[in-house]
Protein backbone atom coordinates (compact mmCIF):
# COMPACT_ATOMS: atom_id res chain seq x y z
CA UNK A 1 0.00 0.00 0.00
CA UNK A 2 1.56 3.42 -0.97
CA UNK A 3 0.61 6.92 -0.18
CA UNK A 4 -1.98 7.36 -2.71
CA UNK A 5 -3.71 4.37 -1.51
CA UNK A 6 -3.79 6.04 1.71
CA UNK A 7 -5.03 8.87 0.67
CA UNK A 8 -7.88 7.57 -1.23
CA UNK A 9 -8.88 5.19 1.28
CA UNK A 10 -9.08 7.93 4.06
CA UNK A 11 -11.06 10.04 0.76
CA UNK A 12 -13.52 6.69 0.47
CA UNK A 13 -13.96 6.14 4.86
CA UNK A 14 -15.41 10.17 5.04
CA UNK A 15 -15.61 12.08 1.87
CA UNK A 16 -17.25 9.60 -0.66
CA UNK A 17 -18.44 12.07 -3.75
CA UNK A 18 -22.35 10.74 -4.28
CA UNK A 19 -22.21 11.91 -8.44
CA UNK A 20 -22.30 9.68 -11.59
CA UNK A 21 -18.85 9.61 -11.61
CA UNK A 22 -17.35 9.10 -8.18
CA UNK A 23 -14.08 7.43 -8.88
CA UNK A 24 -13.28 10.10 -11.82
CA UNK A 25 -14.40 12.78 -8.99
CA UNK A 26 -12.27 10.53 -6.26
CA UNK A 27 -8.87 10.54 -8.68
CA UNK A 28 -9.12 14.29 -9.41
CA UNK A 29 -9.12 15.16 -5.47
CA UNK A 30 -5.96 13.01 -5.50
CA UNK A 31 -4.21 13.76 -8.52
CA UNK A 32 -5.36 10.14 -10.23
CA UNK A 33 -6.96 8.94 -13.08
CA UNK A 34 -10.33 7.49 -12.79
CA UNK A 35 -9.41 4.16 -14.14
CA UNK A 36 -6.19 4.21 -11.70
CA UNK A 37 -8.86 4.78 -8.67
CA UNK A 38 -10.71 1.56 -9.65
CA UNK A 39 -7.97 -0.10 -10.31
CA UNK A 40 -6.57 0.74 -6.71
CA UNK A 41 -10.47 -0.02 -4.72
CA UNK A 42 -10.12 -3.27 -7.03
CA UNK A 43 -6.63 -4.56 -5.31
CA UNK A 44 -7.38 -2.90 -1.84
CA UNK A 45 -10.62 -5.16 -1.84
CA UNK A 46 -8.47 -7.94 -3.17
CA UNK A 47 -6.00 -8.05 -0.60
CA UNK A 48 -8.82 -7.52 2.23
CA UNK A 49 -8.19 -3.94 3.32
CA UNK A 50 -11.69 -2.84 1.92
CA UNK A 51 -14.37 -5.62 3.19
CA UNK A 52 -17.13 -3.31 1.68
CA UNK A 53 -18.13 0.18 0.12
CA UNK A 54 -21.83 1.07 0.79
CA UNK A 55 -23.67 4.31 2.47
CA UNK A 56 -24.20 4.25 6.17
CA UNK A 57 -27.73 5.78 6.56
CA UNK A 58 -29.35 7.17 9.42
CA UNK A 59 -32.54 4.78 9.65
CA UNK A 60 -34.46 7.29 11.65
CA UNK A 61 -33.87 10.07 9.51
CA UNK A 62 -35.48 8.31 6.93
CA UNK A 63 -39.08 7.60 8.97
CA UNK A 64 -37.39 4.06 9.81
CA UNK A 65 -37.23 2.04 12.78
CA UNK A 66 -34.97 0.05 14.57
CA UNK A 67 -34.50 -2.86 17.16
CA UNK A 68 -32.05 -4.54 18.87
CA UNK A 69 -33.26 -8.13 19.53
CA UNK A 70 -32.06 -11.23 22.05
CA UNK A 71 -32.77 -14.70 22.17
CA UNK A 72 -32.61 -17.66 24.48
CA UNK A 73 -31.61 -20.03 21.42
CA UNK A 74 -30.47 -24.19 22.55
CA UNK A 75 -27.79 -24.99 20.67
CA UNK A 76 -29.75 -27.86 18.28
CA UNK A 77 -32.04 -25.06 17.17
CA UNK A 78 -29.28 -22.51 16.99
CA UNK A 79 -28.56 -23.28 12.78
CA UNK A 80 -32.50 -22.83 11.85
CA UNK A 81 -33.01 -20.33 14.11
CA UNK A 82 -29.52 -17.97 12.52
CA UNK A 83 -30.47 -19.29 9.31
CA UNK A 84 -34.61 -17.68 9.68
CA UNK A 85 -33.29 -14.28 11.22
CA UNK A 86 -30.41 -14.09 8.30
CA UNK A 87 -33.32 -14.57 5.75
CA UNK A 88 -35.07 -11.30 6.98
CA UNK A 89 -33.80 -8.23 4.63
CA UNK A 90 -33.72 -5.97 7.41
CA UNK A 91 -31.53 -7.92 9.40
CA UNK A 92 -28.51 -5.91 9.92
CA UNK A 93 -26.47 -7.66 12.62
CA UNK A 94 -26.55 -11.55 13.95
CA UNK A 95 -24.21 -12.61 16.66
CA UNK A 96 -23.77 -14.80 19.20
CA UNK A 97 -22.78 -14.35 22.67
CA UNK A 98 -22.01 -16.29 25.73
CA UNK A 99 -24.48 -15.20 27.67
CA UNK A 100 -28.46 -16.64 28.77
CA UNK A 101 -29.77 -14.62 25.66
CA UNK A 102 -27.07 -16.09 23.29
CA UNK A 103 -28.24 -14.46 19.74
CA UNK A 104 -28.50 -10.61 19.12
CA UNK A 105 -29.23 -9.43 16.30
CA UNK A 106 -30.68 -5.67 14.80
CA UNK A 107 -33.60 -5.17 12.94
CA UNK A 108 -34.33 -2.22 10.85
CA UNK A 109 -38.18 -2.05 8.94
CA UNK A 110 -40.11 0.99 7.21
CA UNK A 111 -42.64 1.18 10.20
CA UNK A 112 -43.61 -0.58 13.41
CA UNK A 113 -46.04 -2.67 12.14
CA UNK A 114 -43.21 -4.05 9.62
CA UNK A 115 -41.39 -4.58 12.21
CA UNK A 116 -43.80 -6.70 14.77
CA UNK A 117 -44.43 -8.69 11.68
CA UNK A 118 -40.95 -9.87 10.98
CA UNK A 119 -40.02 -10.11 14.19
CA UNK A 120 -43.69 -12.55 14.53
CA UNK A 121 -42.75 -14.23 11.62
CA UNK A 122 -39.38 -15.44 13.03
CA UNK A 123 -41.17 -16.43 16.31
CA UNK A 124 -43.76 -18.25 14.53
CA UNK A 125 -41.60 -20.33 12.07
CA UNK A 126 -38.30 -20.93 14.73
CA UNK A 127 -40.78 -21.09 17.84
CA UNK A 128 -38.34 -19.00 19.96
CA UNK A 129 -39.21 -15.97 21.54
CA UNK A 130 -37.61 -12.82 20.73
CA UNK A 131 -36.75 -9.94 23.15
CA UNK A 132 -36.88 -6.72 22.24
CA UNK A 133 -34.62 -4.00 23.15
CA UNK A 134 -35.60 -0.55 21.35
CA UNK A 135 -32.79 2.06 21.91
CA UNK A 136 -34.18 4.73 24.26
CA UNK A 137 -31.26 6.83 23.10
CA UNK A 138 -28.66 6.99 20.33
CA UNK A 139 -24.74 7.31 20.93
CA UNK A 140 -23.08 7.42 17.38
CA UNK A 141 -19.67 7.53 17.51
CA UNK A 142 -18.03 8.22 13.81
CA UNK A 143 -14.84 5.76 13.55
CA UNK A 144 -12.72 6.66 10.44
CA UNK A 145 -9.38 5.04 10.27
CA UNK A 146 -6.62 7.85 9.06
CA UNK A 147 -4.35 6.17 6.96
């Protein structure tokens, strides 16, 4: 990794350009090409330094809603049970912990009542129940790593 990787990967973490050309836009901020910015994102994601590129939106801003979500899961129904919650498009996290509620996971739906439903739906096919664990207040913390 050189300095202009560097630089365009702390360019991608907070300064992404959102236009129809945002690797052309990208490579004139650093004095590149376009086709040398690709080519760079392609062997930074390559080699593992870039897992993913993708907007982080703020649900709530957007009329959404959000969950966070813990079950008591035994471990022979622990595959179906990660497998049903993974299959549920607003499913942003799944974990598992070593604790009495030993899958977390986030949920994020276009209204309550989308919400309740998924959430029933996954109840109703794993036959676990699901607590629920609404944030009563946000901490966002913005993590960019300077390169």
């Amino acid at each position: 990794m050189d300095a202009s990787d560097r630089e365009l990967l702390n360019e991608i973490q907070a300064n992404f350009p959102v236009t129809s050309h945002p690797y052309r836009e990208l490579g004139r901020r650093l004095g590149l090409d376009e086709t040398d910015v690709l080519e760079r994102v392609a062997a930074l994601r390559e080699t593992g330094i870039i897992r993913r590129l993708g907007a982080s939106i703020n649900s709530r801003e957007i009329g959404f809603v959000s969950t966070l979500c813990a079950a008591r899961v035994s471990r022979r129904s622990l595959e179906r049970f990660v497998r049903t919650v993974n299959e549920c498009p607003g499913v942003t996290h799944n974990y598992e912990r070593k604790h009495e509620y030993n899958v977390w996971f986030t949920l994020i739906a276009a209204s309550l009542e989308e919400k309740q439903a998924i959430l029933n739906k996954i109840m109703q096919k794993t036959g676990i129940s699901i607590l629920e664990l609404p944030a009563s207040q946000i901490f966002k913390i913005r993590v960019d790593f300077r390169f």
